[in-house]
Protein backbone atom coordinates (compact mmCIF):
# COMPACT_ATOMS: atom_id res chain seq x y z
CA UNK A 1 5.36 -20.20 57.80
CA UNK A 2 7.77 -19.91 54.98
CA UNK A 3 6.90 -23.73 54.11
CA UNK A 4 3.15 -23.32 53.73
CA UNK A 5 3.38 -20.69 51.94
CA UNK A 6 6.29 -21.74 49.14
CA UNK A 7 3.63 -24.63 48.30
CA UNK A 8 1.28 -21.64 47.05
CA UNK A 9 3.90 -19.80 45.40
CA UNK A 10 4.15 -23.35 42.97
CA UNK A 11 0.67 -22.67 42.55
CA UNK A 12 1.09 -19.52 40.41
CA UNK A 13 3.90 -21.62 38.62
CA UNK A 14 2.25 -24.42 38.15
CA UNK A 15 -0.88 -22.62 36.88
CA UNK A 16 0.78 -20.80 34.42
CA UNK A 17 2.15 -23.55 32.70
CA UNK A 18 0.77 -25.68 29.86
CA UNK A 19 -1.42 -28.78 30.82
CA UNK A 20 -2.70 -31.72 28.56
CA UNK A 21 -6.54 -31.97 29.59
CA UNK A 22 -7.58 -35.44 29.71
CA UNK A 23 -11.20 -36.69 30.21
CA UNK A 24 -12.61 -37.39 33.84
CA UNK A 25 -15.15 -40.28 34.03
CA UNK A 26 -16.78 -38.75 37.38
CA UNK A 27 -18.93 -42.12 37.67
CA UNK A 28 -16.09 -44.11 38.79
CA UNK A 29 -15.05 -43.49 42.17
CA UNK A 30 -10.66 -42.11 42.23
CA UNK A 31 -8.55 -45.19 43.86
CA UNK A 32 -5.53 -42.64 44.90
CA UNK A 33 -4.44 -39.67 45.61
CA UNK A 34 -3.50 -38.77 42.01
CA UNK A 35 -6.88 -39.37 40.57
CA UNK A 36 -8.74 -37.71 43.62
CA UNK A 37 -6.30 -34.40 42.70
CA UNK A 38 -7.01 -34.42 39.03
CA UNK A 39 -10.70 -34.17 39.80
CA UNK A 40 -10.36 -31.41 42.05
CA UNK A 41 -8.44 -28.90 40.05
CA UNK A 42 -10.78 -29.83 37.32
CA UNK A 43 -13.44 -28.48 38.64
CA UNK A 44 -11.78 -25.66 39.99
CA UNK A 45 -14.16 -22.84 38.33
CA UNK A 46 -12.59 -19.38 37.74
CA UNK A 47 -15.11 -17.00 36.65
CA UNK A 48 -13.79 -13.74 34.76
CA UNK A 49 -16.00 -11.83 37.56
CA UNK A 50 -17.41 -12.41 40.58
CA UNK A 51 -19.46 -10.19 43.05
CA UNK A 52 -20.00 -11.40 46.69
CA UNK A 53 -22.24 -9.63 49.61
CA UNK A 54 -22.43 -10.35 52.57
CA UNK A 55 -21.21 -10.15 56.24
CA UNK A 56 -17.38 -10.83 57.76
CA UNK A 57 -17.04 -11.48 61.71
CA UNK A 58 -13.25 -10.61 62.41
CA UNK A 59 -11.63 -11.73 66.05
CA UNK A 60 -8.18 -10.71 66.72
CA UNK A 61 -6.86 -9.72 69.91
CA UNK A 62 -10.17 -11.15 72.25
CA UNK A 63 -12.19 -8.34 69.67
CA UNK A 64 -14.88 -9.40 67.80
CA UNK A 65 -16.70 -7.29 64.81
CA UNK A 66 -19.27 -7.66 62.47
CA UNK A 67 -19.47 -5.89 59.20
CA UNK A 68 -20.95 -5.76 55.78
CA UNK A 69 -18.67 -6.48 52.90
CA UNK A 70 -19.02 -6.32 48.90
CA UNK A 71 -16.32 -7.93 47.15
CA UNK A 72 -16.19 -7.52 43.44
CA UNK A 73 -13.26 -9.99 41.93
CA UNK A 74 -11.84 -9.60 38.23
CA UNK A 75 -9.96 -12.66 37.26
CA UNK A 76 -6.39 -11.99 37.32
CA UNK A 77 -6.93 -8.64 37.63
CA UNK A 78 -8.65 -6.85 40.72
CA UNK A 79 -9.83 -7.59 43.66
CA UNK A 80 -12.55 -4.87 44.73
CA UNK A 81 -13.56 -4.88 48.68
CA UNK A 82 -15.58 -2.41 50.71
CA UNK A 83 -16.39 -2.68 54.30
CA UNK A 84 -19.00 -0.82 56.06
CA UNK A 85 -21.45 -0.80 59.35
CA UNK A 86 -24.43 -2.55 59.65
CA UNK A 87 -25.95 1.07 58.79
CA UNK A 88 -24.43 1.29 55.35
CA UNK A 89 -21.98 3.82 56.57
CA UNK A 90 -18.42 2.83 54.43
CA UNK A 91 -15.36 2.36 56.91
CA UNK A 92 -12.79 1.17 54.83
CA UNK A 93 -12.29 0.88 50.87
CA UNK A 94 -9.33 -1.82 49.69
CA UNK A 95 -8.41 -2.71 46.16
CA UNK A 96 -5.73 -5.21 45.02
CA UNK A 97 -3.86 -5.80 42.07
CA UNK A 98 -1.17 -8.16 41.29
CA UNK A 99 1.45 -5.21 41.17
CA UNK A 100 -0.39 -2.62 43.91
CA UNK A 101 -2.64 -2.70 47.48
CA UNK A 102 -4.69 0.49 47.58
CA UNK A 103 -6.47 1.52 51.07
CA UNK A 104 -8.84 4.31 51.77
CA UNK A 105 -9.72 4.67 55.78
CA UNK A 106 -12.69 7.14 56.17
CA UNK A 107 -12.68 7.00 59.46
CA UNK A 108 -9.42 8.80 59.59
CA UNK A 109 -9.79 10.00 56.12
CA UNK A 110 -6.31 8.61 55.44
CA UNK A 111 -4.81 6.80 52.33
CA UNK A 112 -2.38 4.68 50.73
CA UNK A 113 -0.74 3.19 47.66
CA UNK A 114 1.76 0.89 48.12
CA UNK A 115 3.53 -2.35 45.98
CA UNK A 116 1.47 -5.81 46.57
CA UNK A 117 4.30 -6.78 48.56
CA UNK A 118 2.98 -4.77 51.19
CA UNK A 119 -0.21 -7.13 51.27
CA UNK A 120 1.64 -9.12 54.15
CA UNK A 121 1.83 -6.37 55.95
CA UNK A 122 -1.60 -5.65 55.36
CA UNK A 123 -3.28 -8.71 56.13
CA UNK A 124 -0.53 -9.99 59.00
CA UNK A 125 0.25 -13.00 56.57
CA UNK A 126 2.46 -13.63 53.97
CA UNK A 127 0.24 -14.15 51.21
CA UNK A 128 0.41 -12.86 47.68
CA UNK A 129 -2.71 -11.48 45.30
CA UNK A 130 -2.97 -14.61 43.48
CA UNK A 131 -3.44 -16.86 46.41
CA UNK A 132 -5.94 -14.04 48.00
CA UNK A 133 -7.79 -14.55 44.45
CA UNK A 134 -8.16 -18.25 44.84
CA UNK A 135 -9.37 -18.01 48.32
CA UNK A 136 -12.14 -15.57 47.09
CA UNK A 137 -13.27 -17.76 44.14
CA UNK A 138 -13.22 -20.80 46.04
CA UNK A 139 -10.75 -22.49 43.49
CA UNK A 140 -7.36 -23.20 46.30
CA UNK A 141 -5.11 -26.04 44.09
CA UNK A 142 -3.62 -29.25 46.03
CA UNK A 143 -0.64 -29.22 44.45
CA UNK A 144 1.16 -31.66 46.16
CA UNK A 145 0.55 -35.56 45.39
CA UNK A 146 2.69 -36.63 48.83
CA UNK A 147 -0.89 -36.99 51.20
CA UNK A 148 -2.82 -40.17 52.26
CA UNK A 149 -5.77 -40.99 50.45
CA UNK A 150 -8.91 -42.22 52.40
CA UNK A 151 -12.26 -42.74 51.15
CA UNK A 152 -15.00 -42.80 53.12
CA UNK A 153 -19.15 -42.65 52.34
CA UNK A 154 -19.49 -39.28 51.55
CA UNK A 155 -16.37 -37.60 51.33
CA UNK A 156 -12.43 -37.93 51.21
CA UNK A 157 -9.66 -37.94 53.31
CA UNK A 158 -6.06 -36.28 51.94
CA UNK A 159 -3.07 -36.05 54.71
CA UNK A 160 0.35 -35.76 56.00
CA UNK A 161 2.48 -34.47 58.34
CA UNK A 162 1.69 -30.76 57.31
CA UNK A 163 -1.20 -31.27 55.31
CA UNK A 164 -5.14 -31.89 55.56
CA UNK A 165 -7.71 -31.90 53.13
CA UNK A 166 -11.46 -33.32 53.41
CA UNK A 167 -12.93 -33.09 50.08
CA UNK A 168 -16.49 -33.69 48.94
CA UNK A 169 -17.99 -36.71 46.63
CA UNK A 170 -18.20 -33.43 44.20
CA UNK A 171 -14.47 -33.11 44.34
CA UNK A 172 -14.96 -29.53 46.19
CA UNK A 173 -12.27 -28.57 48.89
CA UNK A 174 -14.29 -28.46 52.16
CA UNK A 175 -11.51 -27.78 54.65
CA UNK A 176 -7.71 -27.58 54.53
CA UNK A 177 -4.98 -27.14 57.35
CA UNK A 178 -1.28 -26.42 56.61
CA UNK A 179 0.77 -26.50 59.41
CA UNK A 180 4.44 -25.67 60.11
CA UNK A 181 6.01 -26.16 63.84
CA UNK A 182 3.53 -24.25 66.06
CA UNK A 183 1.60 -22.72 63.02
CA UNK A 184 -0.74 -22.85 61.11
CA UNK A 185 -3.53 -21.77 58.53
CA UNK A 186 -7.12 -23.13 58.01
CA UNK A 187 -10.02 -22.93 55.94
CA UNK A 188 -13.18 -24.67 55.17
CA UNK A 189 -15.66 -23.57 52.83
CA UNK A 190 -19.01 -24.59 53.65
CA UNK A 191 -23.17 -24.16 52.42
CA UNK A 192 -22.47 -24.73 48.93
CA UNK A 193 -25.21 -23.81 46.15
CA UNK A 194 -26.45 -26.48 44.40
CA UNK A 195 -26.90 -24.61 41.04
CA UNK A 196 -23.09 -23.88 40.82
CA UNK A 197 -21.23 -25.64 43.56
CA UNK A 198 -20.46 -22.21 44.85
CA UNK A 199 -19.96 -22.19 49.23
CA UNK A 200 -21.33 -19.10 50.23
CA UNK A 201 -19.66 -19.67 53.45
CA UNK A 202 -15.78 -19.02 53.86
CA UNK A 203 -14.03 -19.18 57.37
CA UNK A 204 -10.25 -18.72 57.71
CA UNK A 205 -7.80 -19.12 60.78
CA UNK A 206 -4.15 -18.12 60.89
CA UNK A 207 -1.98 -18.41 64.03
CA UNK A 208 1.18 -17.39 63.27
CA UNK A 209 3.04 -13.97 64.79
CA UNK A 210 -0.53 -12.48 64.81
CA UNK A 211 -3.25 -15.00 64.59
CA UNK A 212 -6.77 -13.83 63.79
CA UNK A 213 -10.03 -15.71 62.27
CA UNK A 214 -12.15 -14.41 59.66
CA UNK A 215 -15.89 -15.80 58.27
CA UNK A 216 -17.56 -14.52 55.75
CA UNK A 217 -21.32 -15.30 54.89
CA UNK A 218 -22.58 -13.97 51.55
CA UNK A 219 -26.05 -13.35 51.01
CA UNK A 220 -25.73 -12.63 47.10
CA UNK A 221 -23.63 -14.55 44.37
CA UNK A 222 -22.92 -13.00 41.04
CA UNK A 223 -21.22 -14.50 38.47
CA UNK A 224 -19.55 -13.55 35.16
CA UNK A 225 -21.50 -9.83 35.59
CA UNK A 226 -19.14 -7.26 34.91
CA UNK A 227 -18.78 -4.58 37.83
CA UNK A 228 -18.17 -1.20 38.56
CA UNK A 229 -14.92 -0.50 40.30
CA UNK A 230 -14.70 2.86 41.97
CA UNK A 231 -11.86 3.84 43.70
CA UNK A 232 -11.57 7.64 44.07
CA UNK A 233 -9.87 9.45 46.86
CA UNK A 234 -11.21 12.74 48.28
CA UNK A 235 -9.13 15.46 48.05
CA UNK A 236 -9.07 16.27 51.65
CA UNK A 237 -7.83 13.11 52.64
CA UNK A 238 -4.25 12.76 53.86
CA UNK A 239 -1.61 9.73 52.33
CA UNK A 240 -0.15 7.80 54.54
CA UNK A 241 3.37 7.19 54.32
């Protein structure tokens, strides 16, 4: 998937360079592709923190599991996730950072620090910290201006040969599909808040060497609240190498 996933490495380059802002008039409808883009990524909304609860359903491998998550997301920063059982009991503890992954397992009491490379080994995709921030926020960039442009009532239509996009009449990314030979990766965001245009449903599917979906369903939104971010390992617990 080394295609799909270069286009999201020119995200982080894209994003870090200097853009002239120019003024959107939102009651005219885009005629192309271009327009239709601009509006998108401006209303792209990165909050400097966000807290999410809720519940993730993982299936991999014909297994399917439920659990609790908190997710507490500094921009550029850290990336904050617990899991634990619908009791309350904590399973696993992950933090990310654009130079580190850190994992505590308490089921096995084990632990590890490793470089944010080792995020694709992590989460079976190759997939770096920035792109794993813009998934959480809800804030993915279309960065290329090569797509189709339909219009139809209520939404819009951007596609190619490797690319699909349906976009809302509030110029929100609904669902996306990147797709290279046999694989491919997919997300839609969906139930979106009216007071802040926030989905506070996320559902992602990967086939690739290991495929595996993921949906998450948050129950709580918190924005711009700073957060506690505790990440201490217990003594008794032994590093993986």
């Amino acid at each position: 998937m080394n295609r799909l996933f270069s286009y999201f490495i020119s995200i982080l380059i894209l994003s870090s360079c200097g853009t002239k802002v120019r003024e959107i008039n939102y009651s005219v409808p885009p005629k192309n592709t271009k327009e239709l883009i601009a509006r998108v990524n401006a209303k792209n909304n990165y909050p400097e923190w966000l807290s999410l609860k809720g519940k993730v359903n993982f299936v991999k491998d014909n297994q399917d599991i439920t659990l609790n998550i908190n997710i507490k997301n500094r921009k550029d920063s850290v990336i904050w996730v617990s899991f634990k059982a619908p009791f309350g009991i904590e399973l696993f503890r992950v933090q990310l950072t654009p130079d580190s992954i850190y994992f505590i397992n308490r089921t096995n009491k084990r632990w590890f620090i490793k470089p944010a490379s080792h995020i694709k080994e992590f989460l079976k995709v190759d997939i770096s910290f920035k792109e794993v921030q813009e998934m959480i926020t809800a804030n993915p960039r279309i960065i290329t201006k090569k797509l189709k442009f339909e219009n139809t009532d209520d939404q819009f239509l951007l596609s190619s040969d490797f690319f699909t996009y349906v976009i809302s009449d509030f110029y929100r990314i609904k669902y996306a599909k990147l797709r290279e030979d046999k694989h491919f990766l997919e997300y839609t965001f969906d139930s979106f808040q009216a007071e802040n245009n926030f989905p506070t449903k996320f559902s992602l599917k990967v086939k690739a060497e290991e495929s595996f979906e993921a949906t998450l369903t948050y129950s709580k939104v918190v924005f711009n609240k700073p957060q506690k971010l505790a990440f201490k390992i217990p003594s008794n617990y032994v590093e993986v190498e």
